[in-house]
C-alpha atoms as a PDB file:
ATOM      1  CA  UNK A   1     -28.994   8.646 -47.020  1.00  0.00           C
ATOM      2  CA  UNK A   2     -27.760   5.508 -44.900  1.00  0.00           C
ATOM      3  CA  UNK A   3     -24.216   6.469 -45.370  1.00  0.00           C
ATOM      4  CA  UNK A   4     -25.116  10.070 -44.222  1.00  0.00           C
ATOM      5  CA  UNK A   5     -26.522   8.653 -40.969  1.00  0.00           C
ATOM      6  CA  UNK A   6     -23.639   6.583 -40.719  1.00  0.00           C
ATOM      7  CA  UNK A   7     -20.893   9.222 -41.049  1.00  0.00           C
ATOM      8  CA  UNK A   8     -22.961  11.360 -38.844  1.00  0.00           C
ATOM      9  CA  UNK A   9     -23.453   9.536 -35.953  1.00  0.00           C
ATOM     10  CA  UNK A  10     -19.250   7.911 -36.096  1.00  0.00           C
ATOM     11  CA  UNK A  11     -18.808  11.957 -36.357  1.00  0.00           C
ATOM     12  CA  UNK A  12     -20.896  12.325 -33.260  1.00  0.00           C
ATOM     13  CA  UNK A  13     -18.982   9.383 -31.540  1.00  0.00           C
ATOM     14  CA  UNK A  14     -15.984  10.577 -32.287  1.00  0.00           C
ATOM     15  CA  UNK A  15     -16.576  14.009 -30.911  1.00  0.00           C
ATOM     16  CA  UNK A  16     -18.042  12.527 -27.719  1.00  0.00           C
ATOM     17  CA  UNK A  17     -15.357  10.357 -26.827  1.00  0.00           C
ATOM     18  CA  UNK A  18     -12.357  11.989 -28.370  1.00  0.00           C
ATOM     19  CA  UNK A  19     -11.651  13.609 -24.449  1.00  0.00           C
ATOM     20  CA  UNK A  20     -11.467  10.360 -22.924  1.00  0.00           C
ATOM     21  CA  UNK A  21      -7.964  10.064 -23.687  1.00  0.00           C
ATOM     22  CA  UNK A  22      -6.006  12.816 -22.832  1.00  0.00           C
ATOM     23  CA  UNK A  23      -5.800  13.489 -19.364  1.00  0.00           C
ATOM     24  CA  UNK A  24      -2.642  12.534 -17.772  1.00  0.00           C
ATOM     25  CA  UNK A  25      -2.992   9.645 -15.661  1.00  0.00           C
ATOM     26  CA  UNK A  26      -0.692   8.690 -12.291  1.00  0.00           C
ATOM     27  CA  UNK A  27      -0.855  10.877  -9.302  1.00  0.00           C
ATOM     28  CA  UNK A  28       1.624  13.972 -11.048  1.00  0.00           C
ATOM     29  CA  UNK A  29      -0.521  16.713  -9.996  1.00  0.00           C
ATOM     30  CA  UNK A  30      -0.416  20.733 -10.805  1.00  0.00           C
ATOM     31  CA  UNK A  31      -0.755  22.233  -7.621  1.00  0.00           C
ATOM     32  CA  UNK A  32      -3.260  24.640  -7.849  1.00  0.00           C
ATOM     33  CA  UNK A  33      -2.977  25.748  -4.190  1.00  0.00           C
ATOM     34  CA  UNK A  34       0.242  27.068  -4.369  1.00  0.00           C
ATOM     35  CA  UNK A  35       0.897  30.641  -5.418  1.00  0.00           C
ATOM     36  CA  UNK A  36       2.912  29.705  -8.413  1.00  0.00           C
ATOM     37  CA  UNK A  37       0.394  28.084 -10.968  1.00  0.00           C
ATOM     38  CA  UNK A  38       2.812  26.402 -12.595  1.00  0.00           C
ATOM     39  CA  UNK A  39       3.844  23.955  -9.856  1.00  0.00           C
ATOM     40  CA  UNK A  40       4.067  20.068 -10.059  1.00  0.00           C
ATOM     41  CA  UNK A  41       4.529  17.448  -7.210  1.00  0.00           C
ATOM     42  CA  UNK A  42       5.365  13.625  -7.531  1.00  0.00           C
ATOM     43  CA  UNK A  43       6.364  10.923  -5.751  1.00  0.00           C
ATOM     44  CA  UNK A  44      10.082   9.623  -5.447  1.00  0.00           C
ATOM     45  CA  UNK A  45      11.741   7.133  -2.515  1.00  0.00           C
ATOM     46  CA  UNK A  46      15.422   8.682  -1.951  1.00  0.00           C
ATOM     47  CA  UNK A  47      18.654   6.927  -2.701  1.00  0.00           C
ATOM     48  CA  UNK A  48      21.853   9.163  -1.461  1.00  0.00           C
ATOM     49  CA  UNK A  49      21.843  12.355  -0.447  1.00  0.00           C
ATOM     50  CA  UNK A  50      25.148  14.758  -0.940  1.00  0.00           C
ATOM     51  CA  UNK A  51      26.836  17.107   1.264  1.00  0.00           C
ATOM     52  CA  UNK A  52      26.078  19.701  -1.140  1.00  0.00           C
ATOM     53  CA  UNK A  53      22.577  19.162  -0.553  1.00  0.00           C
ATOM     54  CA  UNK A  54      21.339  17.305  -4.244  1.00  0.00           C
ATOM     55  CA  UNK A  55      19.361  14.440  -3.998  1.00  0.00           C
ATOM     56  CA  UNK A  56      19.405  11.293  -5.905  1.00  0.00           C
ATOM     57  CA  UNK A  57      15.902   9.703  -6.148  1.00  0.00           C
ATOM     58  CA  UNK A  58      13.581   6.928  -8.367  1.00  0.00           C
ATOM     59  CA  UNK A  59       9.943   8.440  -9.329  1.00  0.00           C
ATOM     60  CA  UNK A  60       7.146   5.974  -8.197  1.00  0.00           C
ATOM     61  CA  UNK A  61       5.172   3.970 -10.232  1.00  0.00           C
ATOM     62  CA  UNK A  62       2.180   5.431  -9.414  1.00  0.00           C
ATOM     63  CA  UNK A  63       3.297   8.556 -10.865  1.00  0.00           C
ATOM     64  CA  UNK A  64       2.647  10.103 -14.774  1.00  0.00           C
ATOM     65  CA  UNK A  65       5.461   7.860 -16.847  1.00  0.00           C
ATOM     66  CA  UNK A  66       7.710  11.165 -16.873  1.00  0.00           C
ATOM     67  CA  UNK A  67       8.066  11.085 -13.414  1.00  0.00           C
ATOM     68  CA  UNK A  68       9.171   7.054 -13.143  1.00  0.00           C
ATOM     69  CA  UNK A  69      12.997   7.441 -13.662  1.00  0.00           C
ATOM     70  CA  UNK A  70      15.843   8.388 -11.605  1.00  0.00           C
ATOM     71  CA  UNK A  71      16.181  12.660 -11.265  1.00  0.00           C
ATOM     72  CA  UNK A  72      18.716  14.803  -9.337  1.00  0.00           C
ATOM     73  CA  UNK A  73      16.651  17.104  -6.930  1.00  0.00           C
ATOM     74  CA  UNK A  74      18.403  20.263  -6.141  1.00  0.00           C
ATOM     75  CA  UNK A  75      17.495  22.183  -3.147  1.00  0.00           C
ATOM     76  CA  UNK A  76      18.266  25.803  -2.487  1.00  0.00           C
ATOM     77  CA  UNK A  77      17.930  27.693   0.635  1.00  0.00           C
ATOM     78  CA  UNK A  78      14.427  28.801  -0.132  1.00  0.00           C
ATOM     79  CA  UNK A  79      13.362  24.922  -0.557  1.00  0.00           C
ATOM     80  CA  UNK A  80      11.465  24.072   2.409  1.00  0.00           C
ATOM     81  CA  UNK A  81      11.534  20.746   3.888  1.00  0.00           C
ATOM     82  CA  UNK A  82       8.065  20.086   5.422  1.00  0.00           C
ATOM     83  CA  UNK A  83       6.666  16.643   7.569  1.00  0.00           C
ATOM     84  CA  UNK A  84       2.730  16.561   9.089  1.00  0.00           C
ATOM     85  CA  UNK A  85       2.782  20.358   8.710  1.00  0.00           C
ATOM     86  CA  UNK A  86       6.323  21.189  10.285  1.00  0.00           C
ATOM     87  CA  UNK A  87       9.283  22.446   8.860  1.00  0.00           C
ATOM     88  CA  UNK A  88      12.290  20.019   9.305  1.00  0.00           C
ATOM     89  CA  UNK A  89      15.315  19.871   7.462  1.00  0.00           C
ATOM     90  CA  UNK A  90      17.169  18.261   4.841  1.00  0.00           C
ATOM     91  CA  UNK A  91      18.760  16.161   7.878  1.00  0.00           C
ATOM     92  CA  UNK A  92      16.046  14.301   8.696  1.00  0.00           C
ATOM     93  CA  UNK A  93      15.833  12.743   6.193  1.00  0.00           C
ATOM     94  CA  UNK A  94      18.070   9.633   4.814  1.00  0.00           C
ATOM     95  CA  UNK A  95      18.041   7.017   1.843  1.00  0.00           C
ATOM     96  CA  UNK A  96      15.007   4.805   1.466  1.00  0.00           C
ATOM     97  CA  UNK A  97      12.537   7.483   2.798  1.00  0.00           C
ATOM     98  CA  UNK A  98       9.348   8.042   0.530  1.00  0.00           C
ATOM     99  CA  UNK A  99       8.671  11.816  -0.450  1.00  0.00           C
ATOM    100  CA  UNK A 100       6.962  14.241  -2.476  1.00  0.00           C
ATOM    101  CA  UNK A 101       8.598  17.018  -4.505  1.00  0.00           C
ATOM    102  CA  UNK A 102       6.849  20.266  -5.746  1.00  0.00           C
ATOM    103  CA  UNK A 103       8.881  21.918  -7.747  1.00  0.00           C
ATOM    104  CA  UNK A 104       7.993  24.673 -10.411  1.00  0.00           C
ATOM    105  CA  UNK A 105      10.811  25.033 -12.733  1.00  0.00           C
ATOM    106  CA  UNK A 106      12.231  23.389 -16.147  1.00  0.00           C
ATOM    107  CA  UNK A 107      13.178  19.488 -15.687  1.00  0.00           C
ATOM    108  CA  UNK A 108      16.646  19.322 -17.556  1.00  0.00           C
ATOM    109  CA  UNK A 109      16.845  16.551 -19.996  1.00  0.00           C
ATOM    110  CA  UNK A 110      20.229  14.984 -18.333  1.00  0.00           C
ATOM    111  CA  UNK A 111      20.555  11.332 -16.961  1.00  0.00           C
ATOM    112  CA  UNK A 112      19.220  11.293 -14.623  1.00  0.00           C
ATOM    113  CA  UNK A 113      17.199  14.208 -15.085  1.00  0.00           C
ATOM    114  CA  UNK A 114      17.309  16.590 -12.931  1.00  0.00           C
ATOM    115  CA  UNK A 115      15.098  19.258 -11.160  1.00  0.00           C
ATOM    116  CA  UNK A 116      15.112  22.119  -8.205  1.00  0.00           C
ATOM    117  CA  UNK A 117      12.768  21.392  -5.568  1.00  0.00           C
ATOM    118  CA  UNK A 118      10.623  24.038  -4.172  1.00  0.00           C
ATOM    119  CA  UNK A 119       9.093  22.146  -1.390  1.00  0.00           C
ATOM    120  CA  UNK A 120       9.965  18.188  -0.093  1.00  0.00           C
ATOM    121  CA  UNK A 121       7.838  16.666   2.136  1.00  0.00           C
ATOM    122  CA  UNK A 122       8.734  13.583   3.903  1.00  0.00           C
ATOM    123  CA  UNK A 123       5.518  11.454   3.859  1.00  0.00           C
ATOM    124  CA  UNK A 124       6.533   8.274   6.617  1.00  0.00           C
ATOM    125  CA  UNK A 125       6.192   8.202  10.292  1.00  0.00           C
ATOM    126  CA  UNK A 126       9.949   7.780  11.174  1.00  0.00           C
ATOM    127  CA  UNK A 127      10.633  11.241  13.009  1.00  0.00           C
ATOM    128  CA  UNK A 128       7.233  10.450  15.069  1.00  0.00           C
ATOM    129  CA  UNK A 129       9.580   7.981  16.165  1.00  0.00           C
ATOM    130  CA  UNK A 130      12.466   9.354  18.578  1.00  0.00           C
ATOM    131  CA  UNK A 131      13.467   5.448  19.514  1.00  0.00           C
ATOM    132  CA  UNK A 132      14.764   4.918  16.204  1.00  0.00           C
END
């Protein structure tokens, strides 16, 4: 009878607690505002950007580990570039800036990896700026 009680409440505890664990942590987020349900935004700080219009970029650390490394964000002409609510372009922005991509396609397993970006948004203060 003890080892019934035993079994049954480590079942119980088990049950409870076996949740805990699996949500993803770091800020990667599905957008659930967006149209497409199957969008995802993180955080990257930009190294180069081409003529061609690619990216290169290092996830933050405060993102879900997947989205730490380096990735190759292609735009398109239907990616919108967005600052405070305004459209800007790819133009404004240069290496070193700190931004958030939503994107809602496959990640291709390349090094880096690499991504098309449905939305960017440039998250500092520099085109607030005009001095600079």
């Amino acid at each position: 009878m003890k080892k019934v009680i035993i079994l049954s409440l480590s079942l119980l505890f088990v049950i409870m607690f076996s949740g805990c664990g699996t949500a993803a942590s770091g800020t990667v987020q599905k957008d659930t505002g967006n149209v497409n349900a199957n969008s995802y935004t993180f955080y990257a700080t930009i190294h180069e950007i081409s003529s061609s219009g690619q990216l290169q970029v290092s996830g933050l650390d405060i993102n879900d580990i997947n989205y730490r490394g380096k990735f190759t964000i292609s735009t398109t002409d239907q990616t919108k570039f967005i600052w405070r609510g305004t459209d800007i372009s790819i133009n404004d922005l240069k290496p070193d800036d700190i931004i958030s991509i939503q994107f809602s396609g496959e990640v291709k397993e390349t090094y880096p990896a690499s991504l098309t970006a449905d939305k960017i948004y440039y998250l500092g203060d520099r085109l607030d700026n005009k001095n600079e």
